[in-house]
C-alpha atoms as a PDB file:
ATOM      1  CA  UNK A   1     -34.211  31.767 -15.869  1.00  0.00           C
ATOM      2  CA  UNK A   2     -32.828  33.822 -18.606  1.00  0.00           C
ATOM      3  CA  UNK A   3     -29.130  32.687 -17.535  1.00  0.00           C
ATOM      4  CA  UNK A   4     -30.634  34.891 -13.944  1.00  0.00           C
ATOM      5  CA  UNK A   5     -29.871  36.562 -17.006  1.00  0.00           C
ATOM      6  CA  UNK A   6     -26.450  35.733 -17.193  1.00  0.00           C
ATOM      7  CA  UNK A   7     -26.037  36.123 -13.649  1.00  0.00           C
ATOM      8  CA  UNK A   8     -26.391  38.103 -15.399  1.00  0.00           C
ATOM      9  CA  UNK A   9     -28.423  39.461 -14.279  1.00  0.00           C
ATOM     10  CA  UNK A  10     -35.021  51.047 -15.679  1.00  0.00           C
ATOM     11  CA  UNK A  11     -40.191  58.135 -14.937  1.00  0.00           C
ATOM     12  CA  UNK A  12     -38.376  58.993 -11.953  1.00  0.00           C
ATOM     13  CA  UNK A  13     -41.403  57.705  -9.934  1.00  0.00           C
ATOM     14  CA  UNK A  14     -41.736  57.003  -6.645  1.00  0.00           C
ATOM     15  CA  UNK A  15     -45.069  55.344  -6.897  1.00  0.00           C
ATOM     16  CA  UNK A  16     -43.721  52.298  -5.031  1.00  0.00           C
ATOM     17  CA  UNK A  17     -42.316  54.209  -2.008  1.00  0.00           C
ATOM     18  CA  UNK A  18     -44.188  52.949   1.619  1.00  0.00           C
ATOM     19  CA  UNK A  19     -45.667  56.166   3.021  1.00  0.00           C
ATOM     20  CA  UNK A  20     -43.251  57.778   5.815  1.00  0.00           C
ATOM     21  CA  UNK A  21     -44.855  56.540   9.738  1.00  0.00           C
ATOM     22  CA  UNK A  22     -46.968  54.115   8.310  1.00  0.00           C
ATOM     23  CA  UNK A  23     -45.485  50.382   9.177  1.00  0.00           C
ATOM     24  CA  UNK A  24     -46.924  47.790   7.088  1.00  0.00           C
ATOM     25  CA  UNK A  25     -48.457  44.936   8.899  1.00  0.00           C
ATOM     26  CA  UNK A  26     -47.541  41.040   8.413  1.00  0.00           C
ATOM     27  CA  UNK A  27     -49.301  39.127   5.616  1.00  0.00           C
ATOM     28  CA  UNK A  28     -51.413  36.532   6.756  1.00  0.00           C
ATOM     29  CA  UNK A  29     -50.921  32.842   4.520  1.00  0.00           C
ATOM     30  CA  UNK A  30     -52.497  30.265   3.798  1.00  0.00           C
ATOM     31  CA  UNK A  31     -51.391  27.107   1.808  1.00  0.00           C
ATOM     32  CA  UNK A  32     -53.321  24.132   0.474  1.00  0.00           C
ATOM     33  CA  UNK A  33     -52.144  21.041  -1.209  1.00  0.00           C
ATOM     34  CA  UNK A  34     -54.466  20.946  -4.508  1.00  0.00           C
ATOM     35  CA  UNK A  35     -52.622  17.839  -5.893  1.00  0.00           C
ATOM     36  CA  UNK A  36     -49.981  15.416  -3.913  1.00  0.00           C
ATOM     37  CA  UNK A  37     -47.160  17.610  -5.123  1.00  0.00           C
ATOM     38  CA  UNK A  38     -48.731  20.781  -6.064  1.00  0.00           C
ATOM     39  CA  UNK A  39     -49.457  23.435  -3.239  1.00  0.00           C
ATOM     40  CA  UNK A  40     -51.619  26.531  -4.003  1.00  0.00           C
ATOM     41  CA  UNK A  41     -50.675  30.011  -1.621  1.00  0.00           C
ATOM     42  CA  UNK A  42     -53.300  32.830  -0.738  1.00  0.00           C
ATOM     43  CA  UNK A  43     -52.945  35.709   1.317  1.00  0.00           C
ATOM     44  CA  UNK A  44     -54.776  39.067   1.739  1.00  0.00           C
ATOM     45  CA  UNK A  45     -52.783  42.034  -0.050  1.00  0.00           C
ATOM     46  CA  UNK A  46     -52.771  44.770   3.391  1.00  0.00           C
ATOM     47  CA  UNK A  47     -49.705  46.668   2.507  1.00  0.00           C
ATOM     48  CA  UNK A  48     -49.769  49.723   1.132  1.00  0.00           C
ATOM     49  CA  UNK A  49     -47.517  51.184  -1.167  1.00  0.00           C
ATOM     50  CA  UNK A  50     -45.788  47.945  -1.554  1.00  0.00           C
ATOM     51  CA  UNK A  51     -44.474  47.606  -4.887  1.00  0.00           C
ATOM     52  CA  UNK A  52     -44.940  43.943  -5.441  1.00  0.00           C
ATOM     53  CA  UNK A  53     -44.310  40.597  -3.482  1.00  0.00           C
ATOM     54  CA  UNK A  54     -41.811  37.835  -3.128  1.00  0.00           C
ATOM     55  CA  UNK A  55     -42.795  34.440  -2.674  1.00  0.00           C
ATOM     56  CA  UNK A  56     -39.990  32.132  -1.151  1.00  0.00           C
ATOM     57  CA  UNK A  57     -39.977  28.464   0.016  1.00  0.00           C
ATOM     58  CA  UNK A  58     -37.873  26.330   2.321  1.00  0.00           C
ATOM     59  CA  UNK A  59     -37.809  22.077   3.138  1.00  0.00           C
ATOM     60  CA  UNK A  60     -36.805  22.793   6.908  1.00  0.00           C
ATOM     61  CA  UNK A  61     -38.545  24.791   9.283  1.00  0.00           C
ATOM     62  CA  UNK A  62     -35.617  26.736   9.929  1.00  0.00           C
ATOM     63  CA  UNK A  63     -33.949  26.323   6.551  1.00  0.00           C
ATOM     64  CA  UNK A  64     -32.850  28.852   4.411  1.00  0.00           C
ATOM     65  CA  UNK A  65     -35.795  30.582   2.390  1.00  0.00           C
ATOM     66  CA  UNK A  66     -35.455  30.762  -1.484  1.00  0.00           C
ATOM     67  CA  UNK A  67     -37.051  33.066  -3.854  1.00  0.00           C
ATOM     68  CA  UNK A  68     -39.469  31.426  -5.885  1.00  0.00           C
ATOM     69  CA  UNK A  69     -41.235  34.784  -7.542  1.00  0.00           C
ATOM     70  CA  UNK A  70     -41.598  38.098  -7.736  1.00  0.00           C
ATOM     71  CA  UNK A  71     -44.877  39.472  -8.342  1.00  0.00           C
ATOM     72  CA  UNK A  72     -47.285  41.892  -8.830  1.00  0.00           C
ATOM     73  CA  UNK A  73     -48.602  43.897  -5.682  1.00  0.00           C
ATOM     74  CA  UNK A  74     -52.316  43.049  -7.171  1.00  0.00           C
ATOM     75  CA  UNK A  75     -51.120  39.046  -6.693  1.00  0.00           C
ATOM     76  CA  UNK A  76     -52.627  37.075  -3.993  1.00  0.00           C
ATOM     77  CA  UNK A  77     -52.159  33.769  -5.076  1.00  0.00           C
ATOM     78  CA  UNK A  78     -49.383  31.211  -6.499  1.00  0.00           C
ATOM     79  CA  UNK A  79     -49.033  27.441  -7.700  1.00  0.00           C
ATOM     80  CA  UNK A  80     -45.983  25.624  -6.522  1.00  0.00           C
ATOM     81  CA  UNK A  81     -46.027  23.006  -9.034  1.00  0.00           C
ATOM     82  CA  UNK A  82     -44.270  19.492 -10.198  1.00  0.00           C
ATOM     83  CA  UNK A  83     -43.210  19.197  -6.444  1.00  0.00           C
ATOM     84  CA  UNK A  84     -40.868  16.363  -4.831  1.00  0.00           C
ATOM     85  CA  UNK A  85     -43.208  13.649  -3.506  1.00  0.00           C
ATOM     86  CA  UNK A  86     -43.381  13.247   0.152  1.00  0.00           C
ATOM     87  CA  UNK A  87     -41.134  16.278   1.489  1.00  0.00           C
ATOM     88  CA  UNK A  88     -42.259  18.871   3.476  1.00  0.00           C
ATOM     89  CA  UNK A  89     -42.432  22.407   2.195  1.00  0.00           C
ATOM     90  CA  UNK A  90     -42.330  25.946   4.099  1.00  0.00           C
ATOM     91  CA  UNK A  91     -43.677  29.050   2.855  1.00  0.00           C
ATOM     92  CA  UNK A  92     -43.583  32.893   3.574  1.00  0.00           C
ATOM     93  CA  UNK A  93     -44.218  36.076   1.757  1.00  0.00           C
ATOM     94  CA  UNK A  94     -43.044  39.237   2.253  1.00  0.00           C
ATOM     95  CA  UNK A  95     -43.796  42.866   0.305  1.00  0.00           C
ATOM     96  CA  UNK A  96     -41.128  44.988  -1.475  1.00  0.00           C
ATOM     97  CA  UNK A  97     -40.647  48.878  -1.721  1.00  0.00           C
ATOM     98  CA  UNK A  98     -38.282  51.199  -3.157  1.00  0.00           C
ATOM     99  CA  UNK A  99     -38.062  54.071  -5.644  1.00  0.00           C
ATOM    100  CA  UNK A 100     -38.056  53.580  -9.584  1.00  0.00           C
ATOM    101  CA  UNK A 101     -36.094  55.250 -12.433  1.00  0.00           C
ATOM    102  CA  UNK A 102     -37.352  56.414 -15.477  1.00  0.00           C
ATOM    103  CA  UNK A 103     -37.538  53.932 -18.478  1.00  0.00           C
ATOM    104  CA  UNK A 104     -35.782  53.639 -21.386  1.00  0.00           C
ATOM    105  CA  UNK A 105     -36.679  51.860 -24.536  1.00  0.00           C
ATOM    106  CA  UNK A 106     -34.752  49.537 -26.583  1.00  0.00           C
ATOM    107  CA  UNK A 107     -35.756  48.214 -29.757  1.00  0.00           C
ATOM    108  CA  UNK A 108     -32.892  45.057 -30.970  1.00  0.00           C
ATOM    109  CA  UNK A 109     -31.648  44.362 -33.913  1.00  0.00           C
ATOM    110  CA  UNK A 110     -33.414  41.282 -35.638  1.00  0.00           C
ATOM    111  CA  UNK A 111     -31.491  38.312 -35.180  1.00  0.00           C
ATOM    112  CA  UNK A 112     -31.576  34.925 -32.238  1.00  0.00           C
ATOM    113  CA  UNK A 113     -29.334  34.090 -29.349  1.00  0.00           C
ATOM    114  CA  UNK A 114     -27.077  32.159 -31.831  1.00  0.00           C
ATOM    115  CA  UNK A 115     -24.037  29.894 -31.350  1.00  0.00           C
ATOM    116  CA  UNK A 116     -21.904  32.563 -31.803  1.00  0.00           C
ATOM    117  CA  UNK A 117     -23.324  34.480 -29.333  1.00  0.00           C
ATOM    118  CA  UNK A 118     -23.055  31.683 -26.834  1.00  0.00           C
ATOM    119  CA  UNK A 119     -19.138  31.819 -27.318  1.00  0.00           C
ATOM    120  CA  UNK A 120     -18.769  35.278 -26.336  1.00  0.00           C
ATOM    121  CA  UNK A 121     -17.809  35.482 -23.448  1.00  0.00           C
ATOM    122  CA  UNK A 122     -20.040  38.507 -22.332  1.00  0.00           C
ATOM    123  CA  UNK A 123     -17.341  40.341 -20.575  1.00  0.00           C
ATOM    124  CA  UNK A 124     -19.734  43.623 -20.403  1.00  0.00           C
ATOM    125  CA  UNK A 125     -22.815  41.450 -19.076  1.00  0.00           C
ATOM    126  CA  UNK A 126     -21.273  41.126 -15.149  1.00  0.00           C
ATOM    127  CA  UNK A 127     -22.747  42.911 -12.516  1.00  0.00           C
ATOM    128  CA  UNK A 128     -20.318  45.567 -11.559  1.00  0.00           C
ATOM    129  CA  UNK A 129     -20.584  48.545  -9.190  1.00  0.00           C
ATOM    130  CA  UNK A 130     -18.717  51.662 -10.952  1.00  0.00           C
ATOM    131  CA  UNK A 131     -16.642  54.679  -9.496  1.00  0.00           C
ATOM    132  CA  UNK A 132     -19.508  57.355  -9.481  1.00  0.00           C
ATOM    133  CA  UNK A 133     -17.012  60.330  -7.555  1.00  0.00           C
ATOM    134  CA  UNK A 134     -19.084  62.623  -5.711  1.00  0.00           C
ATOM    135  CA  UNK A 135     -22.312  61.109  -5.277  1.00  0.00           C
ATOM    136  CA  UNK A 136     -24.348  61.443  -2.114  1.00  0.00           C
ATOM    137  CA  UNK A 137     -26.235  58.401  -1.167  1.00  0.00           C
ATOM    138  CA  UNK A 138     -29.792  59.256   0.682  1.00  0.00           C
ATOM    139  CA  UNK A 139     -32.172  56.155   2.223  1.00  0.00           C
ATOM    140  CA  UNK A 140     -34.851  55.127   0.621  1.00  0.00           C
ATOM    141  CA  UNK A 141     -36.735  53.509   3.255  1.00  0.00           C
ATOM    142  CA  UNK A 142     -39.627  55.841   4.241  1.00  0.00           C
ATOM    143  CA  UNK A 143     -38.377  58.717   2.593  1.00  0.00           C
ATOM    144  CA  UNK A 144     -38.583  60.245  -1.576  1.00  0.00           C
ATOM    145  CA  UNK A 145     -35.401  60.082  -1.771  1.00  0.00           C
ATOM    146  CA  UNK A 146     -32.377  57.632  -3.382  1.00  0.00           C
ATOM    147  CA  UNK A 147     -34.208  57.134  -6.580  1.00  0.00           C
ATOM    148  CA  UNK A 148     -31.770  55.960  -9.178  1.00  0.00           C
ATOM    149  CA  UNK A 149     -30.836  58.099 -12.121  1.00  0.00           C
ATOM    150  CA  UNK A 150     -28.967  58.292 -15.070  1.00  0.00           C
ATOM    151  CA  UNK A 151     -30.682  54.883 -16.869  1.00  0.00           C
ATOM    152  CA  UNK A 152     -28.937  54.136 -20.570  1.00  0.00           C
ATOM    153  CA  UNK A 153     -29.165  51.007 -21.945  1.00  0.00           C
ATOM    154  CA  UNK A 154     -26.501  50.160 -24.930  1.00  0.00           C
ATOM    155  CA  UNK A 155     -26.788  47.497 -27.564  1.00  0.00           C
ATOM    156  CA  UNK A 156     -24.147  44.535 -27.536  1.00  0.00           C
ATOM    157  CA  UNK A 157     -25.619  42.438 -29.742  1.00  0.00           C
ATOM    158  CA  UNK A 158     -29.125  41.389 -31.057  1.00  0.00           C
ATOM    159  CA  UNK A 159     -30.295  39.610 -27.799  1.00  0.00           C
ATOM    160  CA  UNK A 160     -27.543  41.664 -25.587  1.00  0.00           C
ATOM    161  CA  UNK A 161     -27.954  44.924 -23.851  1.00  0.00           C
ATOM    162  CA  UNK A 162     -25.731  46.418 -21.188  1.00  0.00           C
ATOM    163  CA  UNK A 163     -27.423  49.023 -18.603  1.00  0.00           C
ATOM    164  CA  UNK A 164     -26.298  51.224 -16.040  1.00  0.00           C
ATOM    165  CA  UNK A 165     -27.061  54.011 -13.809  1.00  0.00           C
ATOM    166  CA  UNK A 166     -26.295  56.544 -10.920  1.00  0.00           C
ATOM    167  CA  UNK A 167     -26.499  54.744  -7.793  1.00  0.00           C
ATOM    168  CA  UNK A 168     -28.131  57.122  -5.440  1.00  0.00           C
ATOM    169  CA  UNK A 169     -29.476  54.499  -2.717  1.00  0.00           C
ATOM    170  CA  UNK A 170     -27.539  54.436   0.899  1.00  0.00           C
ATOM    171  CA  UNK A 171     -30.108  51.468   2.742  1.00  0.00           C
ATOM    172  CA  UNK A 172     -31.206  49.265  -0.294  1.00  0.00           C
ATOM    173  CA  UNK A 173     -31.605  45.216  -0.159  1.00  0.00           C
ATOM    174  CA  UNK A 174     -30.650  45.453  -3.760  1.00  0.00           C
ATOM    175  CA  UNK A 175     -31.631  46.539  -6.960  1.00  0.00           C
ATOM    176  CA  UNK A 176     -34.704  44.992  -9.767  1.00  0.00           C
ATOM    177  CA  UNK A 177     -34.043  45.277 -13.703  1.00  0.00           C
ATOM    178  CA  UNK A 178     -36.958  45.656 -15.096  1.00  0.00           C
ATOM    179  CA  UNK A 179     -38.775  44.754 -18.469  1.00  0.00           C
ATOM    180  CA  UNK A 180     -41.859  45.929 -20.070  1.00  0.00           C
ATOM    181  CA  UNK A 181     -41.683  43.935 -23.807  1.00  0.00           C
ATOM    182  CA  UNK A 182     -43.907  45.866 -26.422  1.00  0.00           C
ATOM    183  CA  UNK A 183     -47.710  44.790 -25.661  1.00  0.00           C
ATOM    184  CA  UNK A 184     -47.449  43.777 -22.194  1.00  0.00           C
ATOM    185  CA  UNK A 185     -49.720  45.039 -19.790  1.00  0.00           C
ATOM    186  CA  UNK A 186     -47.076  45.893 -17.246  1.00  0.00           C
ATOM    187  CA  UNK A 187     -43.462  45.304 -16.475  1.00  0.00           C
ATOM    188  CA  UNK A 188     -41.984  42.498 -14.407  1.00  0.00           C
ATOM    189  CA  UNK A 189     -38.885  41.439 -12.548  1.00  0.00           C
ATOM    190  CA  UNK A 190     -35.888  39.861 -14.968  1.00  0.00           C
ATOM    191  CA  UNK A 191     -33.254  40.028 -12.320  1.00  0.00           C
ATOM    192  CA  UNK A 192     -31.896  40.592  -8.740  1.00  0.00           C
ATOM    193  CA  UNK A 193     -28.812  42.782  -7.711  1.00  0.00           C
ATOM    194  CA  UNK A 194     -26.694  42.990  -4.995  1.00  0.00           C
ATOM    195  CA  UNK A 195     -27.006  46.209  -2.918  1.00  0.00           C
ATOM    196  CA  UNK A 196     -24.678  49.118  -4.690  1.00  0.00           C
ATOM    197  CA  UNK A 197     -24.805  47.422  -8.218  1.00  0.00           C
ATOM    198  CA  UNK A 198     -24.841  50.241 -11.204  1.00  0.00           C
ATOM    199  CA  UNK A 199     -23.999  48.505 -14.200  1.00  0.00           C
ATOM    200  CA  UNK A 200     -25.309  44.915 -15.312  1.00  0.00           C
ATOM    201  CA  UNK A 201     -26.139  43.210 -18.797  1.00  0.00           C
ATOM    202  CA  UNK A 202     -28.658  41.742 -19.939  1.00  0.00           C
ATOM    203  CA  UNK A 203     -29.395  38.586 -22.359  1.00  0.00           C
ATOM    204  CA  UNK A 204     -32.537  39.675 -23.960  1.00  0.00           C
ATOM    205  CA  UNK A 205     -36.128  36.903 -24.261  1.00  0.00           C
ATOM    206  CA  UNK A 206     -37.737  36.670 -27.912  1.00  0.00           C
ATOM    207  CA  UNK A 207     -40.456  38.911 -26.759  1.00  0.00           C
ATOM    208  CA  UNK A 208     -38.242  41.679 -25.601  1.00  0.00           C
ATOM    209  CA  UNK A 209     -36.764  42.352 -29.236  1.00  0.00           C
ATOM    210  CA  UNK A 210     -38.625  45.663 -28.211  1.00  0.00           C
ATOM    211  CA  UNK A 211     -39.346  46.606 -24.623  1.00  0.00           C
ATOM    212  CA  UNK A 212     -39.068  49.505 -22.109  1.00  0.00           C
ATOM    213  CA  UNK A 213     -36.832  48.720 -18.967  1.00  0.00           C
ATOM    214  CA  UNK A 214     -36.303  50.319 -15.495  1.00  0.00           C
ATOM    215  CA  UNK A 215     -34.734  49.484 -12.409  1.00  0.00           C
ATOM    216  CA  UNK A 216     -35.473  50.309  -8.867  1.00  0.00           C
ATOM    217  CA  UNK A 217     -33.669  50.276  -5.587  1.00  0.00           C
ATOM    218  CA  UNK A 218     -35.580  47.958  -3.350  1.00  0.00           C
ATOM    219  CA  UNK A 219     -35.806  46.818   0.199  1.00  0.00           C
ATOM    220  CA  UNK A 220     -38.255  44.011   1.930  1.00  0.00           C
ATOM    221  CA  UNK A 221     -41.046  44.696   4.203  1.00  0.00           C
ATOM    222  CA  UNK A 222     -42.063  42.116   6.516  1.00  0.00           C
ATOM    223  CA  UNK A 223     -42.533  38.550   6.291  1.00  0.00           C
ATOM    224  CA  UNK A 224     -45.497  36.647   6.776  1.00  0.00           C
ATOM    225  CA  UNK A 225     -46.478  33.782   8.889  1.00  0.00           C
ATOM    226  CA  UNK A 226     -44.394  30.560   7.555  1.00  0.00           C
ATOM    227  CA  UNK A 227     -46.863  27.809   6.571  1.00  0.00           C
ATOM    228  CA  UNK A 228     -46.311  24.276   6.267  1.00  0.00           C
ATOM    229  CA  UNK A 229     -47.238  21.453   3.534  1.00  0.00           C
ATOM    230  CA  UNK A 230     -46.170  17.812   2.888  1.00  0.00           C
ATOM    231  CA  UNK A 231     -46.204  16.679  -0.529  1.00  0.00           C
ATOM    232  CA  UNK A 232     -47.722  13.028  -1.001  1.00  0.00           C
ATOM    233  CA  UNK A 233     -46.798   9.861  -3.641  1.00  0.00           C
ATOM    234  CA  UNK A 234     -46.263  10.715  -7.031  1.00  0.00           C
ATOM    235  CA  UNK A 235     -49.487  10.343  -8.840  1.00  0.00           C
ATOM    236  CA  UNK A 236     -47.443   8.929 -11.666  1.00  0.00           C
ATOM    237  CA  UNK A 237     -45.893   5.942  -9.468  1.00  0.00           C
ATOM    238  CA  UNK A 238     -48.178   2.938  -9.938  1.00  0.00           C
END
């Protein structure tokens, strides 16, 4: 998953800020096995403001949930495909908010992720929170405020960029990179940060050799109802 890039792991808009005294309301979810191990997830999109949606899956009922996606807040379904036979499977989804930077746009030099490049040890490409001196950290959460600033984006290498920005985020759940490659209809998710993050690189995807990129301070809204599927045989056991 692009390395998570690495681990490796973006206008100022506030477009995906929830509206101050309005609570969002619990998703409602529904899940139906389509194949013996392939499960299909609806749910009704009731939050508004929400700047997209996480879908996350567990094998216990009171395991620990794992990210599968993030996705659009116009998204109300998603395949979980090639499953383990005969295992049971939990599901939730939950909203995200937070304010967004401004973009910048990169354009790379021409050139693949070559062996050389694999070598390198990326030293640059770590998540790392920087001294900003000075700063004054404001919430996020119902508010305009704690919008991060400062986005630059600086060319390692022709598939490497290194970003960072002004922290300005006191309550986040973390931070989203991300990308908008030339021709796509809207940007998407290429990695999660840790709260307090401000500088991360990036190993680029072919179709990002020109792209715009953001990144937003985020925080989860609240989870829907967990539902429950159990995968059957393997259709290719015979």
């Amino acid at each position: 998953m692009k390395l998570l890039k690495l681990a490796v792991v973006a206008g100022i808009a506030l477009s995906a800020c929830s509206s101050p005294g309005q609570a969002p309301q619990p998703q409602r979810l529904s899940a139906e096995l389509v194949t013996p191990i392939e499960v299909r997830l609806t749910w009704r999109a009731v939050e508004p403001g929400a700047a997209g949606r996480i879908v996350e899956f567990a094998t216990e009922p009171h395991g620990k949930f794992t990210i599968l996606q993030f996705m659009p807040p116009s998204q109300t379904t998603y395949t979980h495909p090639d499953l383990m036979p005969e295992t049971p499977f939990y599901y939730r989804v939950r909203p995200f908010y937070g304010p967004v930077s401004e973009t910048v746009e990169v354009t790379l030099p021409p050139g693949d992720f070559n062996e050389s490049d694999q070598q390198n040890d990326h030293e640059w490409a770590p998540p790392k929170t920087l001294p900003e001196p000075g700063v004054v950290k404001r919430p996020i959460r119902g508010t305009a405020g704690g919008v991060p600033v400062k986005l630059t984006a600086e060319v390692m290498h022709a598939n490497g960029i290194r970003f960072t920005w002004s922290d300005q985020a006191s309550d986040e759940d973390g931070y989203l990179l991300e990308v908008k490659p030339e021709g796509a209809p809207d940007f998407r998710e290429v990695t999660v940060l840790d709260p307090d993050i401000n500088a991360v690189g990036l190993i680029t995807m072919p179709d990002e050799k020109k792209a715009a990129y953001r990144v937003r301070a985020f925080y989860y809204g609240p989870e829907s109802n967990v539902v429950h599927e159990t995968t059957g045989k393997d259709p290719l056991d015979r």
